[in-house]
C-alpha atoms as a PDB file:
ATOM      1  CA  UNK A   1      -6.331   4.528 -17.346  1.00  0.00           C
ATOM      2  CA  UNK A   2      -9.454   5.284 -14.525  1.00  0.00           C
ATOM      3  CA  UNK A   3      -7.074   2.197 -12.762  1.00  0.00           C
ATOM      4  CA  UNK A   4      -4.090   3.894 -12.497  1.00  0.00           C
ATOM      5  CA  UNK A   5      -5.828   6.655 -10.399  1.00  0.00           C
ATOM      6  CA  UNK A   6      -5.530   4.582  -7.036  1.00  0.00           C
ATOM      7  CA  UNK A   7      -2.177   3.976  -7.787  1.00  0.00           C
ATOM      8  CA  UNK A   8      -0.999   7.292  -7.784  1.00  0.00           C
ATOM      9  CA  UNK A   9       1.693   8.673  -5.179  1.00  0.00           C
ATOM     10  CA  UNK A  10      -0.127  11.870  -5.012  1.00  0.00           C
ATOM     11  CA  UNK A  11      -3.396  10.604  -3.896  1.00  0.00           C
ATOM     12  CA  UNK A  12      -4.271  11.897  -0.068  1.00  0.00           C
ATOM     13  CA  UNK A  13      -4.472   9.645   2.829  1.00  0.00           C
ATOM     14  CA  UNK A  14      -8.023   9.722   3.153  1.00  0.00           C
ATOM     15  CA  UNK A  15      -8.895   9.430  -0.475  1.00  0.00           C
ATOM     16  CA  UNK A  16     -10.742   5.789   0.001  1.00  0.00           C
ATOM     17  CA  UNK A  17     -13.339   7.519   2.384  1.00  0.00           C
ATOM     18  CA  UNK A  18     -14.047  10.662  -0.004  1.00  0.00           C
ATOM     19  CA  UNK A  19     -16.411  11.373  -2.219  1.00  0.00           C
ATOM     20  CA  UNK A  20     -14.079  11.546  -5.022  1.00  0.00           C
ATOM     21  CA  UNK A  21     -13.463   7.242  -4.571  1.00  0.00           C
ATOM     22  CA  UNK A  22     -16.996   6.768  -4.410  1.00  0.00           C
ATOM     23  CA  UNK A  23     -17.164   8.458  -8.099  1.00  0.00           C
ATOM     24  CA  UNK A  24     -14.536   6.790  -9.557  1.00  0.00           C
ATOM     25  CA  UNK A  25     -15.537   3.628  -7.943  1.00  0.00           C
ATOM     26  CA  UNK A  26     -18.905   3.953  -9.397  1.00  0.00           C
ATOM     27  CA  UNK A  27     -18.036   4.786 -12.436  1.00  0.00           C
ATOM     28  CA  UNK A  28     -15.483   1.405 -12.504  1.00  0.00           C
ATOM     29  CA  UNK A  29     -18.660  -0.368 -11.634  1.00  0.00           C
ATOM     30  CA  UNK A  30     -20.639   0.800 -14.364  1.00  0.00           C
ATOM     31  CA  UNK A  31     -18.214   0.375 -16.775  1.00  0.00           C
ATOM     32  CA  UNK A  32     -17.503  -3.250 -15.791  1.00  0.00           C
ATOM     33  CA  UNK A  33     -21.326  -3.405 -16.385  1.00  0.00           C
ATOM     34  CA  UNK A  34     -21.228  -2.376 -19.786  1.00  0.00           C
ATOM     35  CA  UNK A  35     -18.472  -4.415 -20.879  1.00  0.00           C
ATOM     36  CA  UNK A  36     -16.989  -6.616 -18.021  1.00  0.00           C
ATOM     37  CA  UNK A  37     -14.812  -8.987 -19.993  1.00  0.00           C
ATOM     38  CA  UNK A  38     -12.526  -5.600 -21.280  1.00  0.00           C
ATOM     39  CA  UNK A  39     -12.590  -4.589 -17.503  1.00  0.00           C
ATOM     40  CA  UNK A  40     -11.606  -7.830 -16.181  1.00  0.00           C
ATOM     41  CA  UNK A  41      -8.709  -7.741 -18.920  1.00  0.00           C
ATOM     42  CA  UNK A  42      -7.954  -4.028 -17.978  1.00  0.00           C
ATOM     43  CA  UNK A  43      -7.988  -5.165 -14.561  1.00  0.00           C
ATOM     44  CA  UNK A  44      -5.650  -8.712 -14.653  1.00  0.00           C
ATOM     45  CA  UNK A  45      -3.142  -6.637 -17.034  1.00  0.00           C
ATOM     46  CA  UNK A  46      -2.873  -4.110 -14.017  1.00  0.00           C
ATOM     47  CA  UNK A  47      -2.240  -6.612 -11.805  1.00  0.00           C
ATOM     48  CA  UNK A  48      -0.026  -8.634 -14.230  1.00  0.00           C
ATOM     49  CA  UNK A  49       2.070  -5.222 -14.688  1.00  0.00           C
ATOM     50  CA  UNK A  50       2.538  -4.504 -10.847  1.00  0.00           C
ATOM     51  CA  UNK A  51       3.592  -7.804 -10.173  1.00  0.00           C
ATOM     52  CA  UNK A  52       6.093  -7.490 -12.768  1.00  0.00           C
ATOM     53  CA  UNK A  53       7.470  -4.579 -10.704  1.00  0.00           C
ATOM     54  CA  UNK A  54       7.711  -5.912  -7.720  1.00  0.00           C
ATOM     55  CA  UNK A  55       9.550  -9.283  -8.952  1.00  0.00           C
ATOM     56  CA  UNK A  56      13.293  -7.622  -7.394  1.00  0.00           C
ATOM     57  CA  UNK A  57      11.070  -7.373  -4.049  1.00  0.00           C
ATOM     58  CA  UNK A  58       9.725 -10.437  -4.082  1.00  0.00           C
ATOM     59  CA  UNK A  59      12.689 -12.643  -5.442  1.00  0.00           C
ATOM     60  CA  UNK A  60      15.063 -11.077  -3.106  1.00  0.00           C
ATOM     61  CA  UNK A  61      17.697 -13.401  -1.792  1.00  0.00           C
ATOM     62  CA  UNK A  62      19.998 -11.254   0.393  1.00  0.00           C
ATOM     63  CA  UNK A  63      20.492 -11.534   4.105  1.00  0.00           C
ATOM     64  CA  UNK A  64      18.767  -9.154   6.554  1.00  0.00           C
ATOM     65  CA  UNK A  65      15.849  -7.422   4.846  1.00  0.00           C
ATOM     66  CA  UNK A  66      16.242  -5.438   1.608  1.00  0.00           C
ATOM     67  CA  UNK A  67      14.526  -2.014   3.483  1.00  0.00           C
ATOM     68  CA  UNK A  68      16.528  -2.778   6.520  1.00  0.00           C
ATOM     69  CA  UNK A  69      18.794  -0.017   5.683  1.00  0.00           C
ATOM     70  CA  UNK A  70      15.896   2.566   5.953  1.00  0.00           C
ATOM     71  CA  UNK A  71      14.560   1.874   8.810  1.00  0.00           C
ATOM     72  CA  UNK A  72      15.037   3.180  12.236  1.00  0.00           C
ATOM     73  CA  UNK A  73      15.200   0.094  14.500  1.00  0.00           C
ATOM     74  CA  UNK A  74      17.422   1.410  17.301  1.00  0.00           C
ATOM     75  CA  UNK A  75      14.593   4.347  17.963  1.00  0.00           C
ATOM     76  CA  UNK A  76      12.069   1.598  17.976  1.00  0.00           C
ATOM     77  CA  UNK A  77      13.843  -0.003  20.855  1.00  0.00           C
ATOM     78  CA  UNK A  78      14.677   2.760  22.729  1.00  0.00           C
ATOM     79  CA  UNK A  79      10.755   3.511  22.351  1.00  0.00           C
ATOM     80  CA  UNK A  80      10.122   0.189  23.731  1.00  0.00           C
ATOM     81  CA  UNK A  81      12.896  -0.003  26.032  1.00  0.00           C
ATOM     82  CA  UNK A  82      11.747   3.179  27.495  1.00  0.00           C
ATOM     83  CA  UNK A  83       7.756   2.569  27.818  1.00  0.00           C
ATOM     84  CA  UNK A  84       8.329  -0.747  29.857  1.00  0.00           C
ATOM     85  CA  UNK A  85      11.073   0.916  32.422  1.00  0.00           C
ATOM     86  CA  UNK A  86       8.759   3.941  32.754  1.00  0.00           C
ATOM     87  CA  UNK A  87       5.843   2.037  33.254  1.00  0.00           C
ATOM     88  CA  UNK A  88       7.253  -0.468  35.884  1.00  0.00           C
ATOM     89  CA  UNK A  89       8.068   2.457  37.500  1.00  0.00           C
ATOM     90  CA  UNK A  90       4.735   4.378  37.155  1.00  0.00           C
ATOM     91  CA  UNK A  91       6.347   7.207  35.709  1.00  0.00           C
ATOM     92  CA  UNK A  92       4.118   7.694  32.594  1.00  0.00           C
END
């Protein structure tokens, strides 16, 4: 359960350098003290789980990329396009 903690989608941005991730991450550490082979279990079925969700991702045989439809490429170029013209230029 304290595992499933970092996997939230709520978690803030900066939640690895707070002190509430120091807590919980000392916390993990004494409980894999206490009893490491149940953590280590805990911890491999975790892993085990989330790789089992990601499977579609990673077996994914289509052409192009499966998030290619999100993703705003053409504003990425003009970005680019337009930071090497400007700068040859001097403008920015």
């Amino acid at each position: 359960m304290i595992l499933k903690f970092y996997a939230l989608p709520t978690v803030p941005y900066d939640f690895a350098s707070s002190q509430a991730s120091y807590s919980l991450s000392h916390l993990m550490r004494v409980i894999a003290v206490v009893d490491s082979k149940r953590s280590v279990t805990a911890i491999i079925g975790a892993l085990n789980e989330a790789f089992h969700g990601a499977t579609n991702f990673l077996n994914y045989d289509g052409k192009g990329g499966l998030l290619v439809e999100y993703i705003d490429l053409k504003g990425i170029y003009d970005f680019f396009f337009f930071s090497s013209f400007s700068s040859s230029l001097n403008i920015i």
